[in-house]
C-alpha atoms as a PDB file:
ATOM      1  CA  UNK A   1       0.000   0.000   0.000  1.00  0.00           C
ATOM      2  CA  UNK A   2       1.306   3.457  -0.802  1.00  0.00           C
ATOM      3  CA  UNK A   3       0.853   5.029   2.422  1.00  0.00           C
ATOM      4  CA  UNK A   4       2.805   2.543   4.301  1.00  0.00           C
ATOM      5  CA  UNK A   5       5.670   3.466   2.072  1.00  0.00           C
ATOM      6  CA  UNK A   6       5.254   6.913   1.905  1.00  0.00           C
ATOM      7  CA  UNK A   7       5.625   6.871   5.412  1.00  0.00           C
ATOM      8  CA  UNK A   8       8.731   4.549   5.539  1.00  0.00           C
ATOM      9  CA  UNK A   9       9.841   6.879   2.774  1.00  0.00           C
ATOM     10  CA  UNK A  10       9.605   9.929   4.634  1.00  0.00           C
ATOM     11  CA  UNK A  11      11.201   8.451   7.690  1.00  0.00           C
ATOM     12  CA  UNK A  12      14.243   7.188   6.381  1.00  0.00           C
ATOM     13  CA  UNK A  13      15.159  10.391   4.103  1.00  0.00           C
ATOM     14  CA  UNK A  14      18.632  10.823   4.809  1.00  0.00           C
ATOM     15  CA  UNK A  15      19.770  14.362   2.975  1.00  0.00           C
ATOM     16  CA  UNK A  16      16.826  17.078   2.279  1.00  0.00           C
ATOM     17  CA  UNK A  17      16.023  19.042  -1.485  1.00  0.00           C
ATOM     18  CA  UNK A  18      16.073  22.112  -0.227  1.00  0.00           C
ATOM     19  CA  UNK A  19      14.078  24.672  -2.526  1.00  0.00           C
ATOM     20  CA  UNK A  20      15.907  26.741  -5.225  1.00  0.00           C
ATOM     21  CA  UNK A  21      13.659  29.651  -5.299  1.00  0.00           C
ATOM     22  CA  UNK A  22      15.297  32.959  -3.917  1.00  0.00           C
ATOM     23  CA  UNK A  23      12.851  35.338  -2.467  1.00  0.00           C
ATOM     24  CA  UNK A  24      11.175  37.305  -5.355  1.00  0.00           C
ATOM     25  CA  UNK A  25       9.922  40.885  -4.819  1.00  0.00           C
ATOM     26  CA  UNK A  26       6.801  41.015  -2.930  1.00  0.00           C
ATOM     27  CA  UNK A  27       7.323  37.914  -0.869  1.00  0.00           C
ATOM     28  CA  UNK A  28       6.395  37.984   2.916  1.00  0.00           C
ATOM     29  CA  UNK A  29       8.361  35.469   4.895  1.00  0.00           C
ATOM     30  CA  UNK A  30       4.961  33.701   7.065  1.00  0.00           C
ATOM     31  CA  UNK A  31       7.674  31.033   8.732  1.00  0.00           C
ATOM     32  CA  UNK A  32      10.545  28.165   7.652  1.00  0.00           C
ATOM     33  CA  UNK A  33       8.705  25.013   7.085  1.00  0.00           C
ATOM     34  CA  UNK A  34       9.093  22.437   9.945  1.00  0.00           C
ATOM     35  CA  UNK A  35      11.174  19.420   9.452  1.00  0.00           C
ATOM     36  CA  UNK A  36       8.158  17.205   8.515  1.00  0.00           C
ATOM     37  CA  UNK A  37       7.140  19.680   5.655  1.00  0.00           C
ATOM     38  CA  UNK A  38      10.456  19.923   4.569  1.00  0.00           C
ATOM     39  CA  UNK A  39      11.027  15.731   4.144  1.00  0.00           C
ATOM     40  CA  UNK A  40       7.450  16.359   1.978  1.00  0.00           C
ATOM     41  CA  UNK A  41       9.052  18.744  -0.165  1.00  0.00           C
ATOM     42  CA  UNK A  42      12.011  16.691  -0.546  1.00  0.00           C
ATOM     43  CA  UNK A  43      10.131  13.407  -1.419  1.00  0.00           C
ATOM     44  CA  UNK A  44       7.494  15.744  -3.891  1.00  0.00           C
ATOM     45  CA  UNK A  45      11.151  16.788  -5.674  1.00  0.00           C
ATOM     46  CA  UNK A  46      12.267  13.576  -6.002  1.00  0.00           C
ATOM     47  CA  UNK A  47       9.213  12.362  -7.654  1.00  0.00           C
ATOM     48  CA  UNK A  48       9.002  15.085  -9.759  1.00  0.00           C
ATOM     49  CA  UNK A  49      12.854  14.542 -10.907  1.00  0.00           C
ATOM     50  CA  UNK A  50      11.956  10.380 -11.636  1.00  0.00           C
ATOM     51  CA  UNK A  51       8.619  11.661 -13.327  1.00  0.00           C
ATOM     52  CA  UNK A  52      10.577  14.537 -15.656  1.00  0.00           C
ATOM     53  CA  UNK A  53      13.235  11.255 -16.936  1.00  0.00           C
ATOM     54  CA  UNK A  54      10.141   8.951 -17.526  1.00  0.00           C
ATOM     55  CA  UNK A  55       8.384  12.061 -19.196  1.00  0.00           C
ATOM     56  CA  UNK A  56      11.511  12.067 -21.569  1.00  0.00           C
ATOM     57  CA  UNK A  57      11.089   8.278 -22.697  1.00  0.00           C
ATOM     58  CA  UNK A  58       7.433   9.019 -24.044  1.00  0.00           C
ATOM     59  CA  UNK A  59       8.426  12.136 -25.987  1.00  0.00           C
ATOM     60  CA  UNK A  60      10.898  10.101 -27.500  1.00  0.00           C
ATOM     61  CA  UNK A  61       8.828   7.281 -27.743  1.00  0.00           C
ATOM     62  CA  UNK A  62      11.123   4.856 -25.568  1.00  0.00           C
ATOM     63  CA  UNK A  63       8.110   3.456 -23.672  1.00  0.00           C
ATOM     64  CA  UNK A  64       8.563  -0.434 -23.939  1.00  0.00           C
ATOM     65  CA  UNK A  65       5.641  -1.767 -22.675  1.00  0.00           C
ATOM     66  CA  UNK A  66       2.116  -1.454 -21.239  1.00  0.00           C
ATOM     67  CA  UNK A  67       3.164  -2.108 -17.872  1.00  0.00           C
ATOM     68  CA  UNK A  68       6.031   0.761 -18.462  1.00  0.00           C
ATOM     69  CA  UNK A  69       3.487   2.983 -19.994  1.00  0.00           C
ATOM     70  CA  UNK A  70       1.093   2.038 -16.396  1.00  0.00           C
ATOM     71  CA  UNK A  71       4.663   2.800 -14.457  1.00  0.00           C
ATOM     72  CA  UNK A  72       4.168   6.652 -15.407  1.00  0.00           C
ATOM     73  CA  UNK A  73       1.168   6.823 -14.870  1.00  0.00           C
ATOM     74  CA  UNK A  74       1.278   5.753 -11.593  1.00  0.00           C
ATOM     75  CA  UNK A  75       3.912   8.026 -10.819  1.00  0.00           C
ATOM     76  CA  UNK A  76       2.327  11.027 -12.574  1.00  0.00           C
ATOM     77  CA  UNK A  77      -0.876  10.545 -10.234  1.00  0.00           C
ATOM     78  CA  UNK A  78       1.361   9.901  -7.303  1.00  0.00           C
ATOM     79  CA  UNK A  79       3.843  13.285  -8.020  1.00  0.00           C
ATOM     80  CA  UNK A  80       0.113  14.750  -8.194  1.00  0.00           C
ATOM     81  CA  UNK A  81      -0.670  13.515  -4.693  1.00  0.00           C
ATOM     82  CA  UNK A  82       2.745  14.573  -3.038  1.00  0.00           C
ATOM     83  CA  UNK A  83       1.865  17.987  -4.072  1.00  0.00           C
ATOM     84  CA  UNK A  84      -1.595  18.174  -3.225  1.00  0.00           C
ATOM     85  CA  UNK A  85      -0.342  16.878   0.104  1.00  0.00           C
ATOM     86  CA  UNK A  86       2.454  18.956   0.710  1.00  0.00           C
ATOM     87  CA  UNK A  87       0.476  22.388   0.117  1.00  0.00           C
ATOM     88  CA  UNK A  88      -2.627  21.074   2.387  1.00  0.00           C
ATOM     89  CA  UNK A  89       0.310  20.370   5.337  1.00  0.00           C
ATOM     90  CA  UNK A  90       1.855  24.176   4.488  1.00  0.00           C
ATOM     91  CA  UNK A  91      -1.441  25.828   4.687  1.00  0.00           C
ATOM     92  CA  UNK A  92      -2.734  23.910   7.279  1.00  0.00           C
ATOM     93  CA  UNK A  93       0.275  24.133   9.582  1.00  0.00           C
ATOM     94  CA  UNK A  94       0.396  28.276   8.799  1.00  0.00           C
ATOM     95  CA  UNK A  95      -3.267  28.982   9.045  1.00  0.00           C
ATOM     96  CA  UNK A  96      -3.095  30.111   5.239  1.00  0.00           C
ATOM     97  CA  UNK A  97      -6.148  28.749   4.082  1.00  0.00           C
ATOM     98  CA  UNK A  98      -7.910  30.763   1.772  1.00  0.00           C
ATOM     99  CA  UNK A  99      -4.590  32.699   0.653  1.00  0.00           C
ATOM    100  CA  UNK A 100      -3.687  32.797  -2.893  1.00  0.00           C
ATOM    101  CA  UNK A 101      -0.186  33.146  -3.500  1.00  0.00           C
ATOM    102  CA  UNK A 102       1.768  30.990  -1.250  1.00  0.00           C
ATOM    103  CA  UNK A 103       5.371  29.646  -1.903  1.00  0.00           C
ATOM    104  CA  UNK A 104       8.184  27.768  -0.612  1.00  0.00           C
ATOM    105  CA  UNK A 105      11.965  29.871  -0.851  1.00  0.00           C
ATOM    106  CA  UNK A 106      15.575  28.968  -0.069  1.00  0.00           C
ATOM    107  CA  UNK A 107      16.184  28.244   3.621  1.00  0.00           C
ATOM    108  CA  UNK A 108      12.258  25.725   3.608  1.00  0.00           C
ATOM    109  CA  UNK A 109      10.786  29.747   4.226  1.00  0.00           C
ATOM    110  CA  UNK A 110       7.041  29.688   3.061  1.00  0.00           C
ATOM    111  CA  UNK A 111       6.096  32.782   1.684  1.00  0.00           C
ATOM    112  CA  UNK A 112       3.463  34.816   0.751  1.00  0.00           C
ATOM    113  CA  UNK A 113       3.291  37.187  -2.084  1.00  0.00           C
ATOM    114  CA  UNK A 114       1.754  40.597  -2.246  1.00  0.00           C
ATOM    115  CA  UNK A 115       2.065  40.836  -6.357  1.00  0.00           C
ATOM    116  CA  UNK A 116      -0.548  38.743  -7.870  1.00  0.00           C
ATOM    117  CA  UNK A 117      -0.061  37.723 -11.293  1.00  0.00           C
ATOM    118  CA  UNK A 118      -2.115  40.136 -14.003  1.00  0.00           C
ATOM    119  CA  UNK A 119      -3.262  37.623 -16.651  1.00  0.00           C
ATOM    120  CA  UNK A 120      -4.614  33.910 -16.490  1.00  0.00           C
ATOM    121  CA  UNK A 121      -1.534  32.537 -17.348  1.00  0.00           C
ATOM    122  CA  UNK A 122       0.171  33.578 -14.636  1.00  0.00           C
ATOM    123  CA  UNK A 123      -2.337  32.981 -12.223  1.00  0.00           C
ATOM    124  CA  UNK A 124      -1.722  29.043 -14.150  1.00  0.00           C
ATOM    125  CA  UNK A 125       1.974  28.928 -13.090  1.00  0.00           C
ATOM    126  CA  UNK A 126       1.648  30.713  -9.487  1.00  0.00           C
ATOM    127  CA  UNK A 127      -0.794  28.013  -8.949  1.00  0.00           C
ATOM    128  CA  UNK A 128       0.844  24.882 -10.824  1.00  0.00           C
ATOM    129  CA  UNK A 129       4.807  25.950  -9.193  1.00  0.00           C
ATOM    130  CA  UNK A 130       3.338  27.756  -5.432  1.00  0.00           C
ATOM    131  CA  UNK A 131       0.637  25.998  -4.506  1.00  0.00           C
ATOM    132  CA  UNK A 132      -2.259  28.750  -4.807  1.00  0.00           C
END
């Protein structure tokens, strides 16, 4: 079951991703993300890195088999889940629900950001990269 191995996964994480992001203009510092947000974060990156090289096969149509071509989409769903997790756990743990415009910096600090994007599509990446 997946949730007995996320958990084991989480628990035996032995180095931390830690977030790339440098504090953009208009970012509010709300808090640094506790230690159990920030093994989330890591495992969501990871996923997302073994998703991105499996991604790569299909464009270049290297997908063997069914059962490869089930593989990814397992993983897609699960990367999907990880996130979906990790930004109910953020806004949960920093009372931030309802806030639109909430991201993770360098140094696990969750921010929030006082410029909101000015057309759809960048209201599609704030959402798709921040988590709202």
């Amino acid at each position: 079951m997946w949730l007995k191995f996320l958990t084991f996964e989480l628990a035996s994480l032995e180095t931390l991703i830690e977030p790339k992001q440098e504090m953009l203009p208009g970012d509010v510092i709300v808090g640094v993300a506790s230690e159990d947000l920030q093994r989330l974060f890591t495992l969501w990156t990871s996923s997302e890195r073994g998703f991105d090289e499996l991604t790569l096969k299909i464009k270049y149509g290297e997908v063997e088999s069914e059962k490869e071509a089930d593989h990814i989409r397992e993983l897609a769903w699960k990367k999907h889940m990880l996130s979906g997790i990790f930004w109910t756990c953020v806004k949960d743990e920093f009372k931030l629900w309802g806030v639109q415009g909430i991201g993770i910096r360098k140094g696990f600090n969750i921010v929030t950001s006082t410029i909101q994007p000015v057309n759809d599509i960048g209201r599609f990446f704030q959402q798709f990269f921040e988590g709202g």
